[in-house]
Structure formats: structure tokens, C-alpha cells
Protein backbone atom coordinates (compact mmCIF):
# COMPACT_ATOMS: atom_id res chain seq x y z
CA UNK A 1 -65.55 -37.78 18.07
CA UNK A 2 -64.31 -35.44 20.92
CA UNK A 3 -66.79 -32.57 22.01
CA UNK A 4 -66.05 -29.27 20.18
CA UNK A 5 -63.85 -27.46 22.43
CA UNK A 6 -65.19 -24.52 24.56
CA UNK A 7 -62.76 -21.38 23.69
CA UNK A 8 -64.56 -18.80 24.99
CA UNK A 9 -65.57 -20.36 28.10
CA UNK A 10 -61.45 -20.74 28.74
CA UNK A 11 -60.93 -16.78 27.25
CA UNK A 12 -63.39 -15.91 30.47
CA UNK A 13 -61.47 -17.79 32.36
CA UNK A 14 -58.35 -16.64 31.67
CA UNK A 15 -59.31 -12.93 31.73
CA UNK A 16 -60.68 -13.59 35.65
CA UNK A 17 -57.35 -14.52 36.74
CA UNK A 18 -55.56 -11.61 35.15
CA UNK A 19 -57.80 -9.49 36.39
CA UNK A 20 -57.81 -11.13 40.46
CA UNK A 21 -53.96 -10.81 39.98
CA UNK A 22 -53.41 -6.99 38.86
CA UNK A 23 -56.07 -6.53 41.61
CA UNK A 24 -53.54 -8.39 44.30
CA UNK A 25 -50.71 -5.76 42.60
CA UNK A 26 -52.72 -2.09 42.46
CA UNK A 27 -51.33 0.02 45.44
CA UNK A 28 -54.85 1.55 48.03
CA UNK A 29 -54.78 4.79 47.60
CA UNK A 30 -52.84 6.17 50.12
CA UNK A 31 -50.90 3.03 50.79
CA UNK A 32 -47.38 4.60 49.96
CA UNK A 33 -48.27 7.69 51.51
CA UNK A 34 -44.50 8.16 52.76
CA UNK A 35 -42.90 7.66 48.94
CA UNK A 36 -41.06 10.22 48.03
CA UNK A 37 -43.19 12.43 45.66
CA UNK A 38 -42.58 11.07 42.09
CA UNK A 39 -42.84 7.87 42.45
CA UNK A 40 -45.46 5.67 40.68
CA UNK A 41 -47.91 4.94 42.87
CA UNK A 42 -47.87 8.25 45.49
CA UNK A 43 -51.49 9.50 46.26
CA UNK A 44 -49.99 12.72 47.89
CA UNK A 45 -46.48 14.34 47.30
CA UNK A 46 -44.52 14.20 50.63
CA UNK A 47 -41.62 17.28 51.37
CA UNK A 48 -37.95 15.78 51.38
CA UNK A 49 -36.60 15.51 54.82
CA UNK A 50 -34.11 18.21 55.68
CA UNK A 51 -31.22 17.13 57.90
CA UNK A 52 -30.27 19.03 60.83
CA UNK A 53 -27.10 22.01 60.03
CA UNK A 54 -23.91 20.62 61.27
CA UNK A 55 -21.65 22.84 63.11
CA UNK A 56 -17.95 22.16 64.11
CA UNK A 57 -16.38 24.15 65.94
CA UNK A 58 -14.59 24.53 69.76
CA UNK A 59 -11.36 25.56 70.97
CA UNK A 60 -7.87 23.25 70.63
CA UNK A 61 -5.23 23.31 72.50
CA UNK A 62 -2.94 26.14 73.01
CA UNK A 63 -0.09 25.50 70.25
CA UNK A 64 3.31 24.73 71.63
CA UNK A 65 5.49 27.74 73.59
CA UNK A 66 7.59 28.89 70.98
CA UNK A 67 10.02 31.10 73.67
CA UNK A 68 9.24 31.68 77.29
CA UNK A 69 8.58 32.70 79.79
CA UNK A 70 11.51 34.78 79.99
CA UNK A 71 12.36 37.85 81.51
CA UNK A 72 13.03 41.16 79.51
CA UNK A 73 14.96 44.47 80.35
CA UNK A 74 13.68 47.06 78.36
CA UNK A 75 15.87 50.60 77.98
CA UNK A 76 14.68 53.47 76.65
CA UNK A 77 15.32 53.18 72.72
CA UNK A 78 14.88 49.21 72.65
CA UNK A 79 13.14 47.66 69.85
CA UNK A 80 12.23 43.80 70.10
CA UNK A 81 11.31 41.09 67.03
CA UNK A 82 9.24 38.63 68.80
CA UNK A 83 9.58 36.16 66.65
CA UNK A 84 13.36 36.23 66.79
CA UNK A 85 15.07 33.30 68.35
CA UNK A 86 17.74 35.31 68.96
CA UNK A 87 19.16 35.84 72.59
CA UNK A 88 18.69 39.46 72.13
CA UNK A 89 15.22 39.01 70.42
CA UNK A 90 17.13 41.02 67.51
CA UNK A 91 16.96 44.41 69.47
CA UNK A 92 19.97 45.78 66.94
CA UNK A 93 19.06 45.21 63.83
CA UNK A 94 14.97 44.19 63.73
CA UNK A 95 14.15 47.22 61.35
CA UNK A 96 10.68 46.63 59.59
CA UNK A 97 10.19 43.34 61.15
CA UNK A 98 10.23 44.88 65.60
CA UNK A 99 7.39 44.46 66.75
CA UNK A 100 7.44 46.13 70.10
CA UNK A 101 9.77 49.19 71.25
CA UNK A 102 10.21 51.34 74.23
CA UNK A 103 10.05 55.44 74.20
CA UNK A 104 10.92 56.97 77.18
CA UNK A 105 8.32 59.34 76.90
CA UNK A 106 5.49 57.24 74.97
CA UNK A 107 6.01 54.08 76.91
CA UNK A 108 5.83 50.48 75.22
CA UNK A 109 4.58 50.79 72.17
CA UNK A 110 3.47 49.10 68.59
CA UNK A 111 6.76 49.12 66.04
CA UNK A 112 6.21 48.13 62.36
CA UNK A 113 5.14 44.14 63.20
CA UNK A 114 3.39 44.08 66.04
CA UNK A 115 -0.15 45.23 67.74
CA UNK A 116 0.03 45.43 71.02
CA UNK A 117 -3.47 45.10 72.80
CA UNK A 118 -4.98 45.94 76.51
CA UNK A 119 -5.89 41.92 77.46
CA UNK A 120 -4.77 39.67 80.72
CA UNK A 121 -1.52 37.57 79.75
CA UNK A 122 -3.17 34.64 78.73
CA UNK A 123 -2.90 32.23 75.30
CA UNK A 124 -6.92 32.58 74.95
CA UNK A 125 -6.97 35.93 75.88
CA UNK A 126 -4.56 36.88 73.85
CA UNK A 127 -6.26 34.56 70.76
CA UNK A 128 -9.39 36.53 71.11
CA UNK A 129 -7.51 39.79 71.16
CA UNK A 130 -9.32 42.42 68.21
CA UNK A 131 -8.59 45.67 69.54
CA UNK A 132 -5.29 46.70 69.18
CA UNK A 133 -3.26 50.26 69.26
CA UNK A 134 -2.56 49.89 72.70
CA UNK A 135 0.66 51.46 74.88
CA UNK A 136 1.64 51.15 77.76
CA UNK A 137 2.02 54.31 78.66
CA UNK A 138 4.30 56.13 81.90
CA UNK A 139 1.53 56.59 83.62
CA UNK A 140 0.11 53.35 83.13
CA UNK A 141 3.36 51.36 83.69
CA UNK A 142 3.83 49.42 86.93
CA UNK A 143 4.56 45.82 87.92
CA UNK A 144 1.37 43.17 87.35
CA UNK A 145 -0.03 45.72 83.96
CA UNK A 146 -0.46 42.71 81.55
CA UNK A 147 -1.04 42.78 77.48
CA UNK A 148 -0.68 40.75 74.54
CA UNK A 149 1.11 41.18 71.36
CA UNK A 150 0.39 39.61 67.87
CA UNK A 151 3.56 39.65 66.30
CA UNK A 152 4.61 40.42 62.54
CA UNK A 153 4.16 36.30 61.72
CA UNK A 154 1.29 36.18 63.44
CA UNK A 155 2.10 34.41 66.36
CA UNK A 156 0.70 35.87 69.59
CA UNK A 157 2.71 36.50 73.06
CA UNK A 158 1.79 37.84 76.49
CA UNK A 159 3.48 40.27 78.35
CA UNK A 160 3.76 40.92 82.08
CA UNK A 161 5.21 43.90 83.43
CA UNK A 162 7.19 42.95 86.86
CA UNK A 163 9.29 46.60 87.64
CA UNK A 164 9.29 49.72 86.30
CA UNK A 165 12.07 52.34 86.46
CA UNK A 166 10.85 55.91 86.06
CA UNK A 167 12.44 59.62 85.65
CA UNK A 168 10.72 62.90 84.96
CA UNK A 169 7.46 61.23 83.66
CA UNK A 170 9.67 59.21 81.41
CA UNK A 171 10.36 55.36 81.75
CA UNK A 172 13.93 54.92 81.87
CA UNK A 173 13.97 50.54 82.32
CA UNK A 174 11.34 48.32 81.99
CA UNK A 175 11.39 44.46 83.43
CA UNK A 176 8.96 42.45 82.01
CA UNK A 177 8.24 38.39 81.54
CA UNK A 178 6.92 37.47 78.11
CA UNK A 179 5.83 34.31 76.84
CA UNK A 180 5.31 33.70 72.77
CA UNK A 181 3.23 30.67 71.11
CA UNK A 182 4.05 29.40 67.93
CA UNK A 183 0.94 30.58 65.52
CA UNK A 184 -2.26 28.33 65.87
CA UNK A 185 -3.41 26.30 63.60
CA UNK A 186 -6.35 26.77 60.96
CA UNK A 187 -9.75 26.28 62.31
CA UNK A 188 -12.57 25.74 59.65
CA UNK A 189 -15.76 26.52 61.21
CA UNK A 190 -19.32 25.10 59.29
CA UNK A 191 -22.40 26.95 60.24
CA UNK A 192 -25.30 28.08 58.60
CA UNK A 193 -24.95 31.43 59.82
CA UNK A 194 -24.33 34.13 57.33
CA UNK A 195 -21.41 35.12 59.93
CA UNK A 196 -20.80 32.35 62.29
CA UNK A 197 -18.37 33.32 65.45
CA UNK A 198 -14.89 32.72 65.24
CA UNK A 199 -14.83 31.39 68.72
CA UNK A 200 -17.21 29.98 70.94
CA UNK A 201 -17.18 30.91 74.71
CA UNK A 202 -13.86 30.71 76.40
CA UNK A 203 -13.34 27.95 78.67
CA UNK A 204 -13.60 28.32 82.48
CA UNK A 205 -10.27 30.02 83.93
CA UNK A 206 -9.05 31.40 81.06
């Protein structure tokens, strides 16, 4: 006859190895430390990791020259659309859509398109532009006086005066050299300012 069989010898035995092997399984207590709070096993809950804001922004290039430089003659009475490709920047018939004109005795002035602004000639100059309502008046009016223009489209154009012809305290002919840029392109700026810039610090020389 075989001996009778020891079963709860074997259950002890079988209960010491499940117990050794959870024991080889049960996280220290601060082992996962860095886990992600939540997760089984996390003695203390650890603060999700914020990424740093990303900001894009910076200048492009100047767009291409739509017209220009040329060289303008400016009587008393003429009205200019600078968006015009036209030879004679549509100085007869602009109506609503001139955006520059010349009164003898106001100077050159704002018509229904344009703003015309105190800045140096410039494509960033004239980009950065905000204050507008300016003339150049009689008194003001003499060669190297420099402005920009944002036209009715929106494009933007620099003006130079180079001669001035004067009667009376009115300006009878203006000669000027203008250069227009086609309109620039859309920037999308990401900040996490509640009012980020529009434009970051202009370049050197411009």
C-alpha cells in the first residue's frame, strides 16, 4: 500500500510560492514615483509637464515691386490710383478708387483710397506705417521729404519728393519717384500673449 498522501503539507507549499511571487510583483512604495498620477501603483500624484509656448513669427521678404520706381509729375488738380497699371496711374477717371491728389493750396494729400503717412520711403517702413492723415503740405514740400501710402487694395508704396515748383504759397508741380509693392502676404502669428505684436523689431538698415 502507498503512504496516504500529504495534502496539506503540498496546500502550504503551494501558498509559499504564490505568496514569494506577488511579493517579486508589488511596486516599493515610491518606486514609480514619476507615473503620471492615476496610475495603479503611484505613491504620490506627479503635475503633467507643461511644454514650453511656441511662437512664430519674423519678418519675410519684401513682396515683389508691383510698379517702380518711377518718376511722377504732379499738377495742381492731379489725382493718382496707385494701384493702376495704367501709364497715367488713371489720373482722369480714378473717382472713388484715387488714392493720392494734389491741391495747390493743401499740398499732397489723402483722396478716397489712400492714407498717406509721415515715414522714410522704405518697404518696412512703410509696412509698419499706423498713423496716417498725413499731407504734404506747401510749406513742407521740398526735394528728399519722403512718405508712404497704403493704397485702396491695400498694397503699400513709398514716395520721394525730388523738385518742387511753388507760386504764392501754392504748389504749382510736383516731381516725385514712387515705388508700389504688391500687398504682403498673411502672417499668422502664435503667442500666448493676450495681444502679441504684429511685428517684431525691424531688421538692421531698414
Amino acid at each position: 500500500m502507498f503512504p496516504l498522501f500529504n495534502f496539506r503539507a503540498l496546500f502550504g507549499a503551494v501558498v509559499g510560492a504564490i505568496i514569494v511571487l506577488a511579493g517579486l510583483f508589488v511596486p516599493v512604495r515610491g518606486y514609480w514615483s514619476a507615473t503620471p498620477a492615476g496610475v495603479a501603483g503611484t505613491s504620490t500624484a506627479v503635475q503633467a509637464v507643461v511644454a514650453p509656448a511656441i511662437v512664430l513669427t519674423g519678418f519675410q521678404a519684401a513682396p515683389a515691386v508691383r510698379r517702380g520706381p518711377e518718376q511722377l509729375r504732379l499738377a495742381a488738380g492731379t489725382r493718382l490710383d496707385l494701384d493702376s497699371r495704367r501709364p497715367d496711374w488713371a489720373a482722369t477717371d480714378c473717382a472713388e478708387r484715387c488714392d493720392l491728389l494734389l491741391d495747390g493750396s493743401q499740398g499732397v494729400e489723402e483722396a478716397g483710397g489712400g492714407e498717406l503717412a509721415d515715414k522714410s520711403a522704405a518697404y518696412y517702413s512703410c509696412l509698419a506705417a499706423s498713423e496716417y492723415g498725413f499731407t504734404i503740405t506747401p510749406d513742407l514740400a521740398d526735394a528728399g521729404v519722403e512718405s508712404c501710402v497704403r493704397t485702396g487694395d491695400g498694397r503699400h508704396a513709398a514716395l520721394t519728393v525730388t523738385g518742387v515748383e511753388k507760386a504764392s504759397g501754392r504748389i504749382s508741380l510736383i516731381v516725385a519717384t514712387i515705388t508700389v509693392w504688391e500687398a504682403p502676404p498673411v502672417t499668422i502669428l502664435r503667442s500666448d500673449e493676450e495681444e502679441p505684436p504684429l511685428f517684431q523689431e525691424l531688421p538692421p538698415g531698414f
